[in-house]
Protein backbone atom coordinates (compact mmCIF):
# COMPACT_ATOMS: atom_id res chain seq x y z
CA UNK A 1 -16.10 -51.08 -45.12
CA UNK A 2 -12.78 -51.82 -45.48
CA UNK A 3 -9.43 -49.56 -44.83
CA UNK A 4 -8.53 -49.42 -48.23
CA UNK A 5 -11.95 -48.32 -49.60
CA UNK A 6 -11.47 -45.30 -46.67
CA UNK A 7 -8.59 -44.32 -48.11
CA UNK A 8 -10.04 -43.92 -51.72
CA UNK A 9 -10.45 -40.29 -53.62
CA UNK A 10 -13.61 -39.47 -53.34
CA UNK A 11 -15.56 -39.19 -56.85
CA UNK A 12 -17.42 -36.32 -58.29
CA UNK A 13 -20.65 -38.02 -58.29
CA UNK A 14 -20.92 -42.01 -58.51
CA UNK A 15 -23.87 -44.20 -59.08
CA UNK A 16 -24.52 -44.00 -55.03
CA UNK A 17 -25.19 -40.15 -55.64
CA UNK A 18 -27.44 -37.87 -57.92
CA UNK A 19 -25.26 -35.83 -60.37
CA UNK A 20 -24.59 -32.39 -58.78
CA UNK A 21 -25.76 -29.12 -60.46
CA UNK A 22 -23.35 -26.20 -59.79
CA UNK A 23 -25.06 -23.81 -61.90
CA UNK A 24 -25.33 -21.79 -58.37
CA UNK A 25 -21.44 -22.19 -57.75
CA UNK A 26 -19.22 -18.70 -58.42
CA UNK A 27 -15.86 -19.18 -58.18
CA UNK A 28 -12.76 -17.20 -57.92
CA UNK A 29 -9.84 -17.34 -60.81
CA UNK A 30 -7.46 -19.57 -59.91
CA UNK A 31 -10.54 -21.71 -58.13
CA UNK A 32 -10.87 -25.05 -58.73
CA UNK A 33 -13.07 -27.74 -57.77
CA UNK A 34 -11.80 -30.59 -56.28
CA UNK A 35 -14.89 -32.71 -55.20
CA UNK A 36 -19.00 -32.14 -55.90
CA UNK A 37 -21.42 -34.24 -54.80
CA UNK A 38 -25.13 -34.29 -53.22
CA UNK A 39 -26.08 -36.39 -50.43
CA UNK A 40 -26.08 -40.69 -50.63
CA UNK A 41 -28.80 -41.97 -52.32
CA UNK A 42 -29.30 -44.33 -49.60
CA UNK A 43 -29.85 -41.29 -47.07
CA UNK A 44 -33.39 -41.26 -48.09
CA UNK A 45 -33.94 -44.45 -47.20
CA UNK A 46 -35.74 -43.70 -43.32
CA UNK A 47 -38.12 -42.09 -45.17
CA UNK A 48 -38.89 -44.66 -47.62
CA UNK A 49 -39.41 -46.73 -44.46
CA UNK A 50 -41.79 -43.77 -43.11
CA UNK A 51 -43.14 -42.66 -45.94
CA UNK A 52 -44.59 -45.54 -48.07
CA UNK A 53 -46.69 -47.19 -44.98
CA UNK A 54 -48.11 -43.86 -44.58
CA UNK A 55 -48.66 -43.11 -48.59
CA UNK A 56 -51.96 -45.33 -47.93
CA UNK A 57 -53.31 -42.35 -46.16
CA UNK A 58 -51.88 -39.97 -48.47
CA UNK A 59 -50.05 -38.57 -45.29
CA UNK A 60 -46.98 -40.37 -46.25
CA UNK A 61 -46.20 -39.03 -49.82
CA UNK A 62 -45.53 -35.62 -49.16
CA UNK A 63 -42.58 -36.64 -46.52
CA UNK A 64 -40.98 -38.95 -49.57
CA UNK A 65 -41.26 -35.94 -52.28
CA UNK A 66 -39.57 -33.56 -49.60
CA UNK A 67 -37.13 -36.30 -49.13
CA UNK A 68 -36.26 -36.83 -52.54
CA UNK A 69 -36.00 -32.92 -53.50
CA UNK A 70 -33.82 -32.20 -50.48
CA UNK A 71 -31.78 -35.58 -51.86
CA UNK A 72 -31.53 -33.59 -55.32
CA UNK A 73 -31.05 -29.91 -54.69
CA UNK A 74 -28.79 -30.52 -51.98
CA UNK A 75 -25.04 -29.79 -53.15
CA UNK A 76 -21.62 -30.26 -51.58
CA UNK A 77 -18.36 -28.53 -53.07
CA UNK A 78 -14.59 -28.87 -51.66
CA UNK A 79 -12.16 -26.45 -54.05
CA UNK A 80 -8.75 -25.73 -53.33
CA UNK A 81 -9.53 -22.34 -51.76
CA UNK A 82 -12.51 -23.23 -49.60
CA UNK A 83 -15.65 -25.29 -48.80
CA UNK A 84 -19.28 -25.01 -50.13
CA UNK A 85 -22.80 -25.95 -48.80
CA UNK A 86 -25.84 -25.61 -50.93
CA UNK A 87 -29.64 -26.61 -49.66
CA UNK A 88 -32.73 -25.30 -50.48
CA UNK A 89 -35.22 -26.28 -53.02
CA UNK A 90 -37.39 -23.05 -54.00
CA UNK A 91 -34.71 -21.37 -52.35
CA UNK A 92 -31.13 -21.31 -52.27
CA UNK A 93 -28.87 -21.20 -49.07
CA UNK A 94 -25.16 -20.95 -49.78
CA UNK A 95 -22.94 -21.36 -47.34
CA UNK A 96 -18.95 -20.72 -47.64
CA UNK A 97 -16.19 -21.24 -45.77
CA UNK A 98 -12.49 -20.49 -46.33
CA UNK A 99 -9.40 -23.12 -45.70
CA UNK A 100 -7.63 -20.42 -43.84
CA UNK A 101 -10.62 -19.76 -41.12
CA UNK A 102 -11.00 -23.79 -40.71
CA UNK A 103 -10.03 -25.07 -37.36
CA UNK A 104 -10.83 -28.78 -36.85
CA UNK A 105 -12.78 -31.55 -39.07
CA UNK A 106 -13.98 -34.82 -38.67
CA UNK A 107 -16.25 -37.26 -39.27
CA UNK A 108 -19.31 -39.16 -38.19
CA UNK A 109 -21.79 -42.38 -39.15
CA UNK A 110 -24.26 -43.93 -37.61
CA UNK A 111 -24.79 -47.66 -37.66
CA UNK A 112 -27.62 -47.26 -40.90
CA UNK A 113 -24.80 -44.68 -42.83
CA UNK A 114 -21.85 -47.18 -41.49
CA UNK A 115 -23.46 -50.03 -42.83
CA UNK A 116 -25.05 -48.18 -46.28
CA UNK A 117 -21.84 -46.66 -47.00
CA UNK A 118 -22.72 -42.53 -46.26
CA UNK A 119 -22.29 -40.29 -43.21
CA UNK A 120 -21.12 -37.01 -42.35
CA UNK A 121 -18.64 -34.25 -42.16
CA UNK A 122 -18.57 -31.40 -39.81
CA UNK A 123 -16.62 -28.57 -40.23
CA UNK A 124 -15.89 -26.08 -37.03
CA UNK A 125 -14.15 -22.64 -37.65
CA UNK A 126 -11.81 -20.28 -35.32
CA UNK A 127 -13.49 -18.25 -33.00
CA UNK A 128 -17.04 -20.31 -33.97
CA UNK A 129 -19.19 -21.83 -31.70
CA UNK A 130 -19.89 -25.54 -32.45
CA UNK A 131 -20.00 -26.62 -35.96
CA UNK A 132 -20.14 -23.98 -38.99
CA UNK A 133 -20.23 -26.34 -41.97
CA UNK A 134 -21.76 -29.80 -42.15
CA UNK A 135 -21.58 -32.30 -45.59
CA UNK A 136 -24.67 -34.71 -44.82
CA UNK A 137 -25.01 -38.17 -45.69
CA UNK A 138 -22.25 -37.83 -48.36
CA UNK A 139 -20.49 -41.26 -49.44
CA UNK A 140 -16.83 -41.88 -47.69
CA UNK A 141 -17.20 -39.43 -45.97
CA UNK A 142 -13.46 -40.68 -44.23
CA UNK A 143 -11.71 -39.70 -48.03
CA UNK A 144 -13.58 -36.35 -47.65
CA UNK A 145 -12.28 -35.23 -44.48
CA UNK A 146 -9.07 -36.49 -45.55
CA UNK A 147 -9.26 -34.37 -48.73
CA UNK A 148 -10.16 -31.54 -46.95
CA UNK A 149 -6.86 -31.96 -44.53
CA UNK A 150 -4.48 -32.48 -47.44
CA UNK A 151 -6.28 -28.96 -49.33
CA UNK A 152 -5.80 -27.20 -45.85
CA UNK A 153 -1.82 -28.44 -45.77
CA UNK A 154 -1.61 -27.85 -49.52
CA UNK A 155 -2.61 -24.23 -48.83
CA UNK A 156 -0.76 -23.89 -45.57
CA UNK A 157 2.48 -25.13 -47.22
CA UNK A 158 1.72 -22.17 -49.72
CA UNK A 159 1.46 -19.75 -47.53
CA UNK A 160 4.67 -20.61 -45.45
CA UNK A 161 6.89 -21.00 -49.05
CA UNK A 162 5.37 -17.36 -49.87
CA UNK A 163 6.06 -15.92 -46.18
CA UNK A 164 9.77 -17.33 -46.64
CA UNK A 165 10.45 -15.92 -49.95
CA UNK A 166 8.83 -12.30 -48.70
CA UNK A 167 11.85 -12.59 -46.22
CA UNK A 168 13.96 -13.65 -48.30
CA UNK A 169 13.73 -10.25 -50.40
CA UNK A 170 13.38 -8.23 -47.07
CA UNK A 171 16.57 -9.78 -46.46
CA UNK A 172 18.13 -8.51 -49.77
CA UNK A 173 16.32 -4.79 -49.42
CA UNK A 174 18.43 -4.71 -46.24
CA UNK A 175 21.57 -5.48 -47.12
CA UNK A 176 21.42 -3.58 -50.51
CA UNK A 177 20.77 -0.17 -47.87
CA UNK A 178 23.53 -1.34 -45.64
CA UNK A 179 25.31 -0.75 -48.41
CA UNK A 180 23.89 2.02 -49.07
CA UNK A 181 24.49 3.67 -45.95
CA UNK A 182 27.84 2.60 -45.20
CA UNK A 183 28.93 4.31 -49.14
CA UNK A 184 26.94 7.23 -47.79
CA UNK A 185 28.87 7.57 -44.23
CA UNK A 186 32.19 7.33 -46.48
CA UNK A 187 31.33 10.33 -48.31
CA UNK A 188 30.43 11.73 -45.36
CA UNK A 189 33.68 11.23 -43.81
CA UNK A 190 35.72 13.00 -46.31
CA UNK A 191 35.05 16.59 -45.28
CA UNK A 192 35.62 15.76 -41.60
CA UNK A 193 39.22 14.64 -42.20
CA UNK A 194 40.16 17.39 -44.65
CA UNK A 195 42.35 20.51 -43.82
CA UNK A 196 38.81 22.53 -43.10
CA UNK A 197 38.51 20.88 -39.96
CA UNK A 198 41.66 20.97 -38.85
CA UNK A 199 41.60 24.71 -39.85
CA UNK A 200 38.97 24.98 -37.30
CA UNK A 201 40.72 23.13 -34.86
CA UNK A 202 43.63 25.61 -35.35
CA UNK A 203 41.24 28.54 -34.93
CA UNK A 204 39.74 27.34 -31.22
CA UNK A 205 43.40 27.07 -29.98
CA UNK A 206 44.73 30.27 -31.16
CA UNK A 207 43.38 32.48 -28.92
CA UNK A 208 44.40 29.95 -25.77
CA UNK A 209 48.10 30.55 -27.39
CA UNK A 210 47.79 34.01 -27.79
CA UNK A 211 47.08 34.36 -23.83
CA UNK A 212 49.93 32.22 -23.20
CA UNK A 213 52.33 34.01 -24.71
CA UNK A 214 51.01 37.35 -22.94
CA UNK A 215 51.39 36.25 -19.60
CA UNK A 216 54.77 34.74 -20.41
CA UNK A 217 55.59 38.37 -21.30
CA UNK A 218 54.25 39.58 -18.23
CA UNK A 219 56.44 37.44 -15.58
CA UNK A 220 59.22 38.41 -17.28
């Protein structure tokens, strides 16, 4: 596969993939999805290769029905809040994972998915152990991860412009009470400079005075 086909989008569903029911999806507002998909077509192929020798023994067809309904039911979502992993065919298991609790991705094939075009994405979370999320035999799965890093900077940019502007009006608050304050001290300040306090200044030293002049009286 070449660089420039890594680089590509990736596609809602394609002819490599079945098309992905998200009747089980429940978004937030303001959610949207970015990328659905279900695993590569191809991914069934090992067991095709198990399966059909074995079908002559009848031990062989269940493994390629299980095959193909995991193929089907199985659902990948990226939005541009979060991640979403959906298995299970009489049941369902959801998993979910946020953009803001994601800590590293990355991406693996083997030699069969390399040379069939699928492989995988793991997905590994602060303060997990190992890997939380994995998309499984998904097609390019290079332009996924690569999605997935330019949501999580999308989001991260977001949240830094957001941070900066909440300063920004902290800053404002604070000058607009430094103002405040200082009109406040000048009021203040009137009193304290009027005759009342130097009346009361007056008052402290007239007794001192008074004294004086007695014991000049005295001596002479």
């Amino acid at each position: 596969m070449s660089d420039s086909a890594l680089q590509d989008e990736p596609t809602t569903g394609s002819e490599h993939t079945a098309g992905p029911d998200l009747d089980w999806l429940s978004v937030e507002d303001g959610e949207e999805v970015r990328w659905a998909s279900t695993p590569h077509k191809y991914s069934i192929v090992p067991a095709l290769v198990v399966g059909i020798p074995l079908s002559l023994v009848l031990i062989g067809i269940p493994i390629i029905v299980a095959s193909y309904l995991q193929y089907t039911n199985t659902n990948y979502v990226v939005t541009n809040k979060g991640l979403y992993s959906k298995r299970g065919i009489l049941s369902r298991d959801v998993q979910q994972i946020g953009f803001d609790k994601v800590q590293n991705i990355s991406y693996s094939q083997s030699a069969v998915g390399s040379s069939l075009g699928y492989g995988s994405v793991d997905v590994s979370t602060a303060g997990g152990s190992g890997v939380e999320l994995q998309f499984r035999s998904i097609p390019n799965p290079a332009a996924v991860q690569e999605l997935i890093a330019k949501e999580i900077d999308r989001r991260q940019g977001s949240d830094a412009g957001g941070a900066a502007e909440t300063d920004e009006v902290l800053d404002q608050i604070l000058v607009e009470l430094r103002a405040i304050r200082s009109a406040v001290a000048d009021d203040a300040g009137q009193p304290l400079d009027s005759s009342p306090g130097s009346a009361d200044v007056d008052v402290e030293a007239s007794p001192n005075r008074a004294a004086d002049g007695a014991m000049e009286q005295g001596d002479e």
